[in-house]
Every structure is written in structure tokens, then in C-alpha cells.
Protein backbone atom coordinates (compact mmCIF):
# COMPACT_ATOMS: atom_id res chain seq x y z
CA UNK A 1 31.85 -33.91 35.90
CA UNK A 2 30.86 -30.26 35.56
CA UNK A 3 28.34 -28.83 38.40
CA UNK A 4 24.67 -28.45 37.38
CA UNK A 5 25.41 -24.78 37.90
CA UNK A 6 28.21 -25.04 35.17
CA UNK A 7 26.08 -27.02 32.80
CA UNK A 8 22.95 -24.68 33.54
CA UNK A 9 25.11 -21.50 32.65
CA UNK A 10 26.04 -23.24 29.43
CA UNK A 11 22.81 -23.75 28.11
CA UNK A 12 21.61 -20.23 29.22
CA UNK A 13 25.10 -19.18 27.01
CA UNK A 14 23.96 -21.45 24.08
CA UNK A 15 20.58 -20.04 24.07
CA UNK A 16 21.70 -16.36 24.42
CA UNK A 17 23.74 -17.23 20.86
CA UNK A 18 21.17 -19.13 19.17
CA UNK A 19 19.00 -16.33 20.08
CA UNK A 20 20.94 -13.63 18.94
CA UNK A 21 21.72 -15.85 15.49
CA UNK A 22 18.07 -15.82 15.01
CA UNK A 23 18.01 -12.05 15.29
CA UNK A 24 20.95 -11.30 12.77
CA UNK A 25 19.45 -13.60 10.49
CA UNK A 26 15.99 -11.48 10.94
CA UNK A 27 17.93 -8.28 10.33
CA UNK A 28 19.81 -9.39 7.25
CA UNK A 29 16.47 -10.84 5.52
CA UNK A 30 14.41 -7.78 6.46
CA UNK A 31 17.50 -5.58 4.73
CA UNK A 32 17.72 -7.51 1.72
CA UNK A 33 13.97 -7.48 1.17
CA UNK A 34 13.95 -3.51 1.49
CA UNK A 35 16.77 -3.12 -0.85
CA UNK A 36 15.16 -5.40 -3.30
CA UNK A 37 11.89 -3.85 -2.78
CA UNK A 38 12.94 -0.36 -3.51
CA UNK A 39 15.37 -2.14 -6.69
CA UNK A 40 12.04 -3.83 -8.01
CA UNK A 41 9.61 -1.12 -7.67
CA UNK A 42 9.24 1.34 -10.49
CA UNK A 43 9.61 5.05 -9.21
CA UNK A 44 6.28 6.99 -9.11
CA UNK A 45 6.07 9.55 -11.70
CA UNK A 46 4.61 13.17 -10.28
CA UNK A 47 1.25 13.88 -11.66
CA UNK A 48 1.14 14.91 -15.41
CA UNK A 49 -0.67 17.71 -17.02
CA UNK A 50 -1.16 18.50 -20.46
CA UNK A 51 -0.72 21.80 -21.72
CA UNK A 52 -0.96 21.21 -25.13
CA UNK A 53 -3.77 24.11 -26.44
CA UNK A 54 -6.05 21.33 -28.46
CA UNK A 55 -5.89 19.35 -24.53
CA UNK A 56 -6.98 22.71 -22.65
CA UNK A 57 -9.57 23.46 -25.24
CA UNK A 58 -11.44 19.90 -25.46
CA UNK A 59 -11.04 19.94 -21.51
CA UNK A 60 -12.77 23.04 -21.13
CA UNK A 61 -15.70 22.26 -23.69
CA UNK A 62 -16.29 18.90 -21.36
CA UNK A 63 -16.07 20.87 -18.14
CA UNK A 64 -19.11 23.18 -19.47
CA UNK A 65 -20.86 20.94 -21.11
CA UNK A 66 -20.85 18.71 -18.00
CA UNK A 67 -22.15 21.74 -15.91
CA UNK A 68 -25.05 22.53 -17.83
CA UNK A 69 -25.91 18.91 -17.95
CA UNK A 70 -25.57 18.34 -21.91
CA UNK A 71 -22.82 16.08 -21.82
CA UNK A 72 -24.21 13.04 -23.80
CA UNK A 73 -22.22 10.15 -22.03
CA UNK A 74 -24.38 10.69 -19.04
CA UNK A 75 -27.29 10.75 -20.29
């Protein structure tokens, strides 16, 4: 019959695996949901500006009629 020393040293070496099991396991789900994260999400697209001249010219006639307080929406 093996020592209690023998058997307590092979239960600290089963737990040390099961342990580090657990751990890889961890690692390999936590890598698969980043990589399927970054697969799922759409990139961002960089703010967008029109410069078409009929944009610039309608923004501008809101901007001042917003600062002189004549814009009719918020009134």
C-alpha cells in the first residue's frame, strides 16, 4: 500500500493538472471570443463630412439662422 505521503503528493499532482486544464480551457475560450468578437463587429467608419456646395450652403443658412434665434423648429 502506498504511504499517505505518496497518496497525498498524488492528489496535490492531480489537482495541479486539473487546475492548470481549467486555465487552458479559460485561455482558449477567452481567444476564441476575441477573435469572433473582432470577426462579428462591423469596423467603425471615421467621421464623414459633406462637402458637397448645396450641403455647405444649407449648413451655413441653419448655423445663422440658429444664432440670431429665427430658426423656426425651436420656436
Amino acid at each position: 500500500f502506498p504511504s499517505s505521503d505518496e497518496t497525498e503528493i498524488k492528489m496535490l499532482f492531480q489537482m495541479q493538472e486539473n487546475v492548470g486544464i481549467i486555465i487552458l480551457t479559460f485561455n482558449a475560450l477567452q481567444k476564441w471570443h476575441v477573435i469572433y468578437l473582432k470577426l462579428a463587429m462591423p469596423k467603425r467608419k471615421g467621421k464623414c463630412y459633406s462637402k458637397a456646395q448645396h450641403m455647405i450652403d444649407k449648413s451655413l443658412k441653419l448655423l445663422f439662422l440658429k444664432l440670431n434665434n429665427k430658426l423656426p423648429i425651436l420656436t
